[in-house]
N, C-alpha and C. Protein backbone atom coordinates (compact mmCIF):
# COMPACT_ATOMS: atom_id res chain seq x y z
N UNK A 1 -21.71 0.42 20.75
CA UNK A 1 -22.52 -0.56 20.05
C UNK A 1 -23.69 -0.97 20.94
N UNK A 2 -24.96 -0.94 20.61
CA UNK A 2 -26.32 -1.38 21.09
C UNK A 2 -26.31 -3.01 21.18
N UNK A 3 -26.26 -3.98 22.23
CA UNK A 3 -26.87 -4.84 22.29
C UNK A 3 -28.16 -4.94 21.52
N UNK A 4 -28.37 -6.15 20.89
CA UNK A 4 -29.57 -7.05 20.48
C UNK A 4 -30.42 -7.27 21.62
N UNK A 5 -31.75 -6.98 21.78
CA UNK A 5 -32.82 -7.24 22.48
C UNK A 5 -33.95 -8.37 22.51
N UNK A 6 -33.38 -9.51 22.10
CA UNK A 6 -34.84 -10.42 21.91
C UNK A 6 -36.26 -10.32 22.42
N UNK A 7 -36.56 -9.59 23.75
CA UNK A 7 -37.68 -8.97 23.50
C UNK A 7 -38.23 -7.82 23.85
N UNK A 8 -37.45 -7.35 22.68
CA UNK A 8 -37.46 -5.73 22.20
C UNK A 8 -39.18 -6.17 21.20
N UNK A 9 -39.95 -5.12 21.73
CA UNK A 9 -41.61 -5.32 21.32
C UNK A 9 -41.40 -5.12 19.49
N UNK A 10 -40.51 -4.69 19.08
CA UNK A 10 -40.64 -4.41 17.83
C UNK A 10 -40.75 -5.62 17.00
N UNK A 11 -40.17 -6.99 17.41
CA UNK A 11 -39.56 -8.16 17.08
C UNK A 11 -41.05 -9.02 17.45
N UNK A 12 -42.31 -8.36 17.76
CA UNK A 12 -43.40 -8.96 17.87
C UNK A 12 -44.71 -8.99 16.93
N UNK A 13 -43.72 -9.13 15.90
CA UNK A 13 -44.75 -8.89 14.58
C UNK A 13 -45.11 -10.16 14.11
N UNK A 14 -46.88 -9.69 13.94
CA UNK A 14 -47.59 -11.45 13.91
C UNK A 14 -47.33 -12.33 12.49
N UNK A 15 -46.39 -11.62 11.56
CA UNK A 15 -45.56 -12.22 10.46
C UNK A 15 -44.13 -13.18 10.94
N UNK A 16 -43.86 -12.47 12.07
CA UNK A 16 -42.43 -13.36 12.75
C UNK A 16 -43.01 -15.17 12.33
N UNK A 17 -41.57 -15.59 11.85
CA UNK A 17 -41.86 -17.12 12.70
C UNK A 17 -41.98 -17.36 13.91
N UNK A 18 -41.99 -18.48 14.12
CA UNK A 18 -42.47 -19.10 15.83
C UNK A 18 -41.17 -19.55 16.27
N UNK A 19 -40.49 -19.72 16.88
CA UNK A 19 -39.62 -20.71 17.50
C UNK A 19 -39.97 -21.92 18.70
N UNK A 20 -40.04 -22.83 18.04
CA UNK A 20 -39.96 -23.80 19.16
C UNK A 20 -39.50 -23.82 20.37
N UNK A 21 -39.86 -24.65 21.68
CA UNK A 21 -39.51 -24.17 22.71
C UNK A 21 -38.22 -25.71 22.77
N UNK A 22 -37.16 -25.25 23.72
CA UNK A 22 -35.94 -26.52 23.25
C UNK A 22 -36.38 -27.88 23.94
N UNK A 23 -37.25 -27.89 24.74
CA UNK A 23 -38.19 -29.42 25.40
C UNK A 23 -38.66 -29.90 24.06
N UNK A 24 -39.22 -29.27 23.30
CA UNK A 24 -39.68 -30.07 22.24
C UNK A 24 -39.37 -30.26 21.55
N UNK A 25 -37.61 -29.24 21.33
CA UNK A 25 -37.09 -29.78 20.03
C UNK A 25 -36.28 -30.83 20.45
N UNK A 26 -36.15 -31.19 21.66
CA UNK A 26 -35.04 -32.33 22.24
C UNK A 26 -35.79 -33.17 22.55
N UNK A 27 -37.47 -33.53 22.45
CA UNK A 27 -37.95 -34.77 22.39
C UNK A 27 -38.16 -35.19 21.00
N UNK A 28 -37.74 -34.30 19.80
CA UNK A 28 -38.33 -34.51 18.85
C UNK A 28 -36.96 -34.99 17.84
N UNK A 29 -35.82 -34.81 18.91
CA UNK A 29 -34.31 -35.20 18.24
C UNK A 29 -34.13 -36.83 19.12
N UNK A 30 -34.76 -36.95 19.73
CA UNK A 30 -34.92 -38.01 20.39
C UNK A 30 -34.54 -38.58 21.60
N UNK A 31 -34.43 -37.63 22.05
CA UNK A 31 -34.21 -37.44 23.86
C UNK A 31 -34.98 -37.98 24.16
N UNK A 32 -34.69 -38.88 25.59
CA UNK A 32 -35.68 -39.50 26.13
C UNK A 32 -35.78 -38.48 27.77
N UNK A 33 -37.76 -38.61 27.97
CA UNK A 33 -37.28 -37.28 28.74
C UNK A 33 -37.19 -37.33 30.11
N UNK A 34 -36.93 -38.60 30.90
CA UNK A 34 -35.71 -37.92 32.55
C UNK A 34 -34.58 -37.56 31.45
N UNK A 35 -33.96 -37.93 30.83
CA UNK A 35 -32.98 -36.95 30.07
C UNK A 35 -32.67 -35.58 30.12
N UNK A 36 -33.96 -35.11 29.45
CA UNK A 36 -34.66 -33.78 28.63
C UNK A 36 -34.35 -33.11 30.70
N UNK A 37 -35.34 -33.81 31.34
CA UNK A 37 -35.37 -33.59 32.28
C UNK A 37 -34.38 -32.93 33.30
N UNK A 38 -33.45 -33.99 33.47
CA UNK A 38 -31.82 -33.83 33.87
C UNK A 38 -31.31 -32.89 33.42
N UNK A 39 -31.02 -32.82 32.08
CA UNK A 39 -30.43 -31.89 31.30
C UNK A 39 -30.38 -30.26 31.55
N UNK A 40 -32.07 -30.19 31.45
CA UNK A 40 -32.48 -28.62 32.05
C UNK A 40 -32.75 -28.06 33.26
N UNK A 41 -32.75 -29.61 34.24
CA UNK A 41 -33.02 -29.07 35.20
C UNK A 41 -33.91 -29.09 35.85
N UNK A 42 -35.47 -30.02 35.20
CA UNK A 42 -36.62 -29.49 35.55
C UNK A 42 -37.30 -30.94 36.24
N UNK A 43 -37.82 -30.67 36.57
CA UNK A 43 -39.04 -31.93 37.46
C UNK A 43 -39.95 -32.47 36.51
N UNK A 44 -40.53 -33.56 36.73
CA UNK A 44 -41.42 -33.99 35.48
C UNK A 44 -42.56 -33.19 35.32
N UNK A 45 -42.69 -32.80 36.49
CA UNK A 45 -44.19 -32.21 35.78
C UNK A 45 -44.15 -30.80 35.21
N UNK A 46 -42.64 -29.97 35.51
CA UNK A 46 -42.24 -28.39 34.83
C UNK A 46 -42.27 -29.10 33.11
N UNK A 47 -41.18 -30.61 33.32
CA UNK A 47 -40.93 -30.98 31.78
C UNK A 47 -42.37 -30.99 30.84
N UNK A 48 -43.27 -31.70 31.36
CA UNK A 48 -44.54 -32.21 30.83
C UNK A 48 -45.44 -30.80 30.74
N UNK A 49 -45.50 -29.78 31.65
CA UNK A 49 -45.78 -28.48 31.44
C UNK A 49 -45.44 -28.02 30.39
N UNK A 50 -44.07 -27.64 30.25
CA UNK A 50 -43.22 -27.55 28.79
C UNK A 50 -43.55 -27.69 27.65
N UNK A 51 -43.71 -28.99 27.76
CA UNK A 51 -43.91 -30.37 26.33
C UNK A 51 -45.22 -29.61 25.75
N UNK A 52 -46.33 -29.40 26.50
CA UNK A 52 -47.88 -29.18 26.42
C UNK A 52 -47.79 -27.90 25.62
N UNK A 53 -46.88 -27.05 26.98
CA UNK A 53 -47.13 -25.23 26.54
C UNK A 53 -46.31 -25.12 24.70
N UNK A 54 -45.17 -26.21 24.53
CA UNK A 54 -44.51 -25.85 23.27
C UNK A 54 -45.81 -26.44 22.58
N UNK A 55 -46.45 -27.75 22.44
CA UNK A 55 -47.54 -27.60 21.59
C UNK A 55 -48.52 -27.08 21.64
N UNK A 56 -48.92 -26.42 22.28
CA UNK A 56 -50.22 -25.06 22.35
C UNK A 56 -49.54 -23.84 21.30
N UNK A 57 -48.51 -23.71 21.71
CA UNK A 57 -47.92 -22.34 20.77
C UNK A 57 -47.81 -22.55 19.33
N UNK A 58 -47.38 -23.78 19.14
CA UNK A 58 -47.05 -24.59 17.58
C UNK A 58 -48.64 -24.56 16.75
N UNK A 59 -49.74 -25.23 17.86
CA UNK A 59 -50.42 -24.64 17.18
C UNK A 59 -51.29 -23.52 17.19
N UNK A 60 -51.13 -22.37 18.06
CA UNK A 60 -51.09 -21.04 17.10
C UNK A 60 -50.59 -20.71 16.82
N UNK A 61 -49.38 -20.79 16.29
CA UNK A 61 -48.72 -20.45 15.23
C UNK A 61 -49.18 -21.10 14.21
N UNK A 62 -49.25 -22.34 14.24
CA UNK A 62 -49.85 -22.79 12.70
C UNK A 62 -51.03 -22.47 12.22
N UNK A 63 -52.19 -22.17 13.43
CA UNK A 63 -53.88 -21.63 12.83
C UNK A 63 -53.30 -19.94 12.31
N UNK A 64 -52.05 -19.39 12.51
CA UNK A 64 -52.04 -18.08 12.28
C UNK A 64 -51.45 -18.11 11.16
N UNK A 65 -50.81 -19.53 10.66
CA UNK A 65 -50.06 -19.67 9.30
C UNK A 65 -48.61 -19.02 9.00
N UNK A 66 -48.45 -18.97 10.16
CA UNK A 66 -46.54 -18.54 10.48
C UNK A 66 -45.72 -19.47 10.54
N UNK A 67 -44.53 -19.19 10.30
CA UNK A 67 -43.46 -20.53 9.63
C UNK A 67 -43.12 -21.08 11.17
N UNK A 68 -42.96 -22.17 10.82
CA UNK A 68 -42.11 -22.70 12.66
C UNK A 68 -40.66 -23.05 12.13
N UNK A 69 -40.13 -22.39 13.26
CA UNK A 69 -38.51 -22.89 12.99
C UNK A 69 -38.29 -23.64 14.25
N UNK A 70 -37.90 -24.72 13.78
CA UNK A 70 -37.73 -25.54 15.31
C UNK A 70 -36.21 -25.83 15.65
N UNK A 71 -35.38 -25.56 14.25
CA UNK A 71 -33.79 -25.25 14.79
C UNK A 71 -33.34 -26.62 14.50
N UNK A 72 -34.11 -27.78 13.96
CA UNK A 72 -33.47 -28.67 13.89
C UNK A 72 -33.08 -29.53 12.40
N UNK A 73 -31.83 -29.89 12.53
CA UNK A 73 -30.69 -29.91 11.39
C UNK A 73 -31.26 -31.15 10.83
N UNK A 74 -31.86 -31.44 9.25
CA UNK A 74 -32.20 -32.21 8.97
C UNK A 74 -30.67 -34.14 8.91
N UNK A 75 -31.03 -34.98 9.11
CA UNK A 75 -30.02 -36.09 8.72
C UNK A 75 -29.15 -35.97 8.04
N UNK A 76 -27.90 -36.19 7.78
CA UNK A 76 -26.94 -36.16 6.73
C UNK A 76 -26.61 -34.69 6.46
N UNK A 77 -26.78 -33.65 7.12
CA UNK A 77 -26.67 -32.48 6.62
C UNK A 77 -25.19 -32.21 7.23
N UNK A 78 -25.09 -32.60 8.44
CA UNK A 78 -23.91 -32.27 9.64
C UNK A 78 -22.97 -33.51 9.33
């Protein structure tokens, strides 16, 4: 059986959705971020690097009009 490759170049098609990066989906679930921070591991300014680079990508992905999946479970669903 072949392992799955996430970045196997084929899986780089400019139709893909985007995925969020998890700094932003854990400030956006409401982490507060020395939290976010702690959590992953990172120093404030890798976190705040992070924070920036996930919204730079969000929006190209959105000027390119590709879906964003940010992975996160709407209220009352869980």
């Amino acid at each position: 059986m072949k392992h799955w490759n996430p970045n196997d170049p084929i899986l780089e098609s400019p139709l893909a959705p985007h995925e969020s990066r998890a700094t932003i989906r854990m400030h956006r679930a409401g982490w507060p971020g020395p939290q976010i921070a702690k959590e992953l591991k990172l120093k404030g300014t890798k976190l705040m690097s992070s924070l920036q680079a996930a919204l730079d990508e969000e929006g190209i992905a959105r000027r390119q009009r590709r879906p964003i999946h940010d992975a996160a479970v709407p209220k009352g669903t869980v």
